[in-house]
C-alpha atoms as a PDB file:
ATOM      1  CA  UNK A   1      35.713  -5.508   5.445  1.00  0.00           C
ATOM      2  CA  UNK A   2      34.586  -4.525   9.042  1.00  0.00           C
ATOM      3  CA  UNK A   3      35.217  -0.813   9.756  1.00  0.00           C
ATOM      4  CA  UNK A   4      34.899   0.102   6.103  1.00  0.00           C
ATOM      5  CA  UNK A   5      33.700   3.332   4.439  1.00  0.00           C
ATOM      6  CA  UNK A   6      31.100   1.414   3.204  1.00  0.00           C
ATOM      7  CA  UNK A   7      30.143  -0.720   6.294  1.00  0.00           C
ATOM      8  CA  UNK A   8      29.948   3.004   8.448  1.00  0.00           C
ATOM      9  CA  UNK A   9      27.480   4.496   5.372  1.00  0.00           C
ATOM     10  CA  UNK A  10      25.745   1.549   5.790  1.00  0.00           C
ATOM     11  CA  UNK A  11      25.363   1.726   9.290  1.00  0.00           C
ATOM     12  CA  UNK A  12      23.827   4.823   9.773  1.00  0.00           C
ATOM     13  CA  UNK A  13      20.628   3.654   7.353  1.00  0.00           C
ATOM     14  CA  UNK A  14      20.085   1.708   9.902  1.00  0.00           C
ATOM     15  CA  UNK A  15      17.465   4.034  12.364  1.00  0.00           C
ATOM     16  CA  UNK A  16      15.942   4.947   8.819  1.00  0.00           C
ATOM     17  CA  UNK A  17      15.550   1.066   8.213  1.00  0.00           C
ATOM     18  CA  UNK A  18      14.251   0.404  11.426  1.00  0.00           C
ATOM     19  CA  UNK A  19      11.375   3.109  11.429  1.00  0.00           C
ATOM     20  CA  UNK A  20      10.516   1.812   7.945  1.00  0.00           C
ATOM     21  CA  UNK A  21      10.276  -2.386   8.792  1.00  0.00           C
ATOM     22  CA  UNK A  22       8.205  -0.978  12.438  1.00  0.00           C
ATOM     23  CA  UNK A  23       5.874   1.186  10.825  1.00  0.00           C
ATOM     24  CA  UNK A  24       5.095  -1.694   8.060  1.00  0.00           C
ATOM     25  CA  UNK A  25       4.959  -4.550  10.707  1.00  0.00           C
ATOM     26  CA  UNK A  26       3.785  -3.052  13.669  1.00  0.00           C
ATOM     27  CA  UNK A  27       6.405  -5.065  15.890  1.00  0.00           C
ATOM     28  CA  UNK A  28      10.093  -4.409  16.741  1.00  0.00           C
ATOM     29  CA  UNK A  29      11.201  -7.787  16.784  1.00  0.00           C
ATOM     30  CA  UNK A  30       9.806  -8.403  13.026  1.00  0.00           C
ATOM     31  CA  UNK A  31      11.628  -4.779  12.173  1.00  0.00           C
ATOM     32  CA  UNK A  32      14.768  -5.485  13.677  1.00  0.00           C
ATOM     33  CA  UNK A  33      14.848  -8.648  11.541  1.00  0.00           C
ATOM     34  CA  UNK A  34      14.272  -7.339   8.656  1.00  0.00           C
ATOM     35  CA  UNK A  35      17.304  -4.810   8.918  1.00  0.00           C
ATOM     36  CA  UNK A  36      19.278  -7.339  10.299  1.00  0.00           C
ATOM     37  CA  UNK A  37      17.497  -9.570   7.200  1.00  0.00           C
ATOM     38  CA  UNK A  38      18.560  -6.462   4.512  1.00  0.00           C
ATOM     39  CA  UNK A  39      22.148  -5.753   5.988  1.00  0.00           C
ATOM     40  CA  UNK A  40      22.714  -9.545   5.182  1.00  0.00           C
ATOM     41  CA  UNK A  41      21.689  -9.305   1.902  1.00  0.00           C
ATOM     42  CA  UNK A  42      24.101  -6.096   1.391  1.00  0.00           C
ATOM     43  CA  UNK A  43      26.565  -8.191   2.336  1.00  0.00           C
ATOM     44  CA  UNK A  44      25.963 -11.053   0.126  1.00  0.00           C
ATOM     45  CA  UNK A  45      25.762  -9.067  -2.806  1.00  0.00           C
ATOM     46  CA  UNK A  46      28.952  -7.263  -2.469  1.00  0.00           C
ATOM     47  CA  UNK A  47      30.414 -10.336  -1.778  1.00  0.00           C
ATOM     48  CA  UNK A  48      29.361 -11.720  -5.400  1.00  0.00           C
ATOM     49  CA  UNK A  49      30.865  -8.417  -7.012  1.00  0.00           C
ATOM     50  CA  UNK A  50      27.677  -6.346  -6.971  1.00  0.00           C
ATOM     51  CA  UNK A  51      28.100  -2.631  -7.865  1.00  0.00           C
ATOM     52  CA  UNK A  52      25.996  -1.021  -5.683  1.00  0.00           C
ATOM     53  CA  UNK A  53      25.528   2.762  -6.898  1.00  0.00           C
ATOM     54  CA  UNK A  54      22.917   3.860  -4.295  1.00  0.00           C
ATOM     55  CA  UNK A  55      22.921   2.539  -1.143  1.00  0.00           C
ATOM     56  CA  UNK A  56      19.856   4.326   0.327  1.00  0.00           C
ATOM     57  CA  UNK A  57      17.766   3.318  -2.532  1.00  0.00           C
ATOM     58  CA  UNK A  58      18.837  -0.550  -2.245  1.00  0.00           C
ATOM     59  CA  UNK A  59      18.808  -0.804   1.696  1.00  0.00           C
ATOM     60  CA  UNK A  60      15.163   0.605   1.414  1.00  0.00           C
ATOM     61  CA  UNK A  61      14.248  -1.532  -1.355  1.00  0.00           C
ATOM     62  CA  UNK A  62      15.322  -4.327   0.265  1.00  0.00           C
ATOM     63  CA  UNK A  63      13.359  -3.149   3.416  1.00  0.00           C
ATOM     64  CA  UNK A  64      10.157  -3.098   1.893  1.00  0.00           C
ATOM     65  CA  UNK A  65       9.957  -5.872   0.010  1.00  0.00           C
ATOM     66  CA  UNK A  66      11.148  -8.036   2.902  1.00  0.00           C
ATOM     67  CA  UNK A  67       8.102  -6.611   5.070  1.00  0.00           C
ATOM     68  CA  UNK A  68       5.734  -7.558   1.970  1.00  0.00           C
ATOM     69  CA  UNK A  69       7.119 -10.580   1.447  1.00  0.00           C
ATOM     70  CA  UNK A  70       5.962 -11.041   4.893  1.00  0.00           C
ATOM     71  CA  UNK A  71       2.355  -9.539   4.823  1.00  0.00           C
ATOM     72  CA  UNK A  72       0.812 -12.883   5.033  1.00  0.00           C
ATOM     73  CA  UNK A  73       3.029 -13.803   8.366  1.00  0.00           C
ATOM     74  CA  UNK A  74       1.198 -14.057  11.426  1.00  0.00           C
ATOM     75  CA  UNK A  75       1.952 -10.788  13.439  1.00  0.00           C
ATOM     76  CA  UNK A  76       3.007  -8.864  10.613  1.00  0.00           C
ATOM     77  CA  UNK A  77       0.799  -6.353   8.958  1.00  0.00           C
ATOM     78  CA  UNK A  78      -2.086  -5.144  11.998  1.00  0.00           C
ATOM     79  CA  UNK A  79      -3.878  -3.231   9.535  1.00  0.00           C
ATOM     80  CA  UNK A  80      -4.254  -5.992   7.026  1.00  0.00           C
ATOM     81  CA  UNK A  81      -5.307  -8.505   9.719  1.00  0.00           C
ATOM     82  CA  UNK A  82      -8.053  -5.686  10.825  1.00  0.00           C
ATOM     83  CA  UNK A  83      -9.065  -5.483   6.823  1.00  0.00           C
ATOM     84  CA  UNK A  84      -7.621  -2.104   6.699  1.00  0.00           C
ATOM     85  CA  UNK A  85      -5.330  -2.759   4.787  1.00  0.00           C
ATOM     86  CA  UNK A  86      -3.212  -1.219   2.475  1.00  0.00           C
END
Protein backbone atom coordinates (compact mmCIF):
# COMPACT_ATOMS: atom_id res chain seq x y z
CA UNK A 1 0.00 0.00 0.00
CA UNK A 2 1.66 3.27 -1.30
CA UNK A 3 2.41 5.71 1.56
CA UNK A 4 2.75 2.91 4.07
CA UNK A 5 4.86 2.65 7.25
CA UNK A 6 6.54 0.11 5.61
CA UNK A 7 6.93 1.58 2.05
CA UNK A 8 8.56 5.07 3.98
CA UNK A 9 11.15 2.51 6.10
CA UNK A 10 11.79 1.13 3.01
CA UNK A 11 12.47 4.13 1.29
CA UNK A 12 15.01 5.58 3.19
CA UNK A 13 17.42 2.22 2.61
CA UNK A 14 17.45 3.41 -0.42
CA UNK A 15 20.89 5.96 -0.44
CA UNK A 16 22.36 2.96 1.70
CA UNK A 17 21.34 0.59 -1.29
CA UNK A 18 22.57 2.75 -3.80
CA UNK A 19 26.19 3.30 -2.33
CA UNK A 20 26.29 -0.49 -1.87
CA UNK A 21 25.13 -1.71 -5.81
CA UNK A 22 27.82 1.58 -7.03
CA UNK A 23 30.63 0.61 -5.06
CA UNK A 24 30.16 -3.25 -6.24
CA UNK A 25 29.50 -2.29 -9.96
CA UNK A 26 31.33 0.66 -10.52
CA UNK A 27 28.36 2.28 -12.61
CA UNK A 28 25.20 4.18 -11.53
CA UNK A 29 23.00 2.95 -14.04
CA UNK A 30 23.81 -0.89 -13.02
CA UNK A 31 23.29 0.44 -9.13
CA UNK A 32 20.22 2.16 -9.64
CA UNK A 33 18.89 -1.09 -11.15
CA UNK A 34 19.67 -3.12 -8.77
CA UNK A 35 17.72 -1.04 -6.02
CA UNK A 36 15.11 -0.52 -8.28
CA UNK A 37 15.77 -4.62 -9.02
CA UNK A 38 15.65 -5.28 -4.83
CA UNK A 39 12.65 -2.84 -4.05
CA UNK A 40 10.75 -5.11 -6.61
CA UNK A 41 11.54 -8.07 -5.03
CA UNK A 42 10.35 -6.49 -1.50
CA UNK A 43 7.40 -6.04 -3.05
CA UNK A 44 6.81 -9.38 -4.45
CA UNK A 45 7.46 -11.05 -1.39
CA UNK A 46 5.12 -9.20 0.76
CA UNK A 47 2.75 -9.65 -1.73
CA UNK A 48 2.98 -13.63 -1.32
CA UNK A 49 2.59 -13.18 2.60
CA UNK A 50 6.29 -12.96 3.45
CA UNK A 51 7.11 -11.95 7.07
CA UNK A 52 9.80 -9.84 6.74
CA UNK A 53 11.45 -9.29 10.34
CA UNK A 54 14.47 -7.17 9.25
CA UNK A 55 14.25 -5.05 6.57
CA UNK A 56 17.84 -3.71 6.50
CA UNK A 57 19.24 -7.11 6.56
CA UNK A 58 16.92 -8.36 3.51
CA UNK A 59 17.16 -5.09 1.31
CA UNK A 60 21.03 -5.56 1.65
CA UNK A 61 20.94 -9.12 1.05
CA UNK A 62 19.09 -8.73 -1.79
CA UNK A 63 21.57 -5.95 -2.92
CA UNK A 64 24.47 -8.00 -2.95
CA UNK A 65 23.56 -10.92 -4.34
CA UNK A 66 21.91 -9.12 -7.27
CA UNK A 67 25.42 -7.33 -7.99
CA UNK A 68 27.07 -10.99 -7.83
CA UNK A 69 24.70 -12.47 -9.69
CA UNK A 70 25.88 -9.99 -12.11
CA UNK A 71 29.77 -10.22 -11.78
CA UNK A 72 30.07 -11.91 -15.05
CA UNK A 73 27.93 -8.94 -16.90
CA UNK A 74 29.79 -6.85 -19.13
CA UNK A 75 30.36 -3.46 -17.26
CA UNK A 76 29.83 -4.78 -13.97
CA UNK A 77 32.63 -5.59 -11.65
CA UNK A 78 35.98 -3.11 -12.95
CA UNK A 79 38.13 -4.79 -10.61
CA UNK A 80 37.34 -8.28 -11.71
CA UNK A 81 37.66 -7.35 -15.41
CA UNK A 82 41.28 -5.77 -14.38
CA UNK A 83 42.00 -9.36 -12.46
CA UNK A 84 41.81 -7.60 -9.24
CA UNK A 85 39.29 -9.01 -8.21
CA UNK A 86 37.67 -9.80 -5.22
Amino acid sequence: MPGSAAETDAAGYRPLLFSIAYGMTGSVGDAEDIVQDAFLGLTRARQAGTTITDLKAYLTTAVTRRCTGRRGSPGCWPACSAGAGP
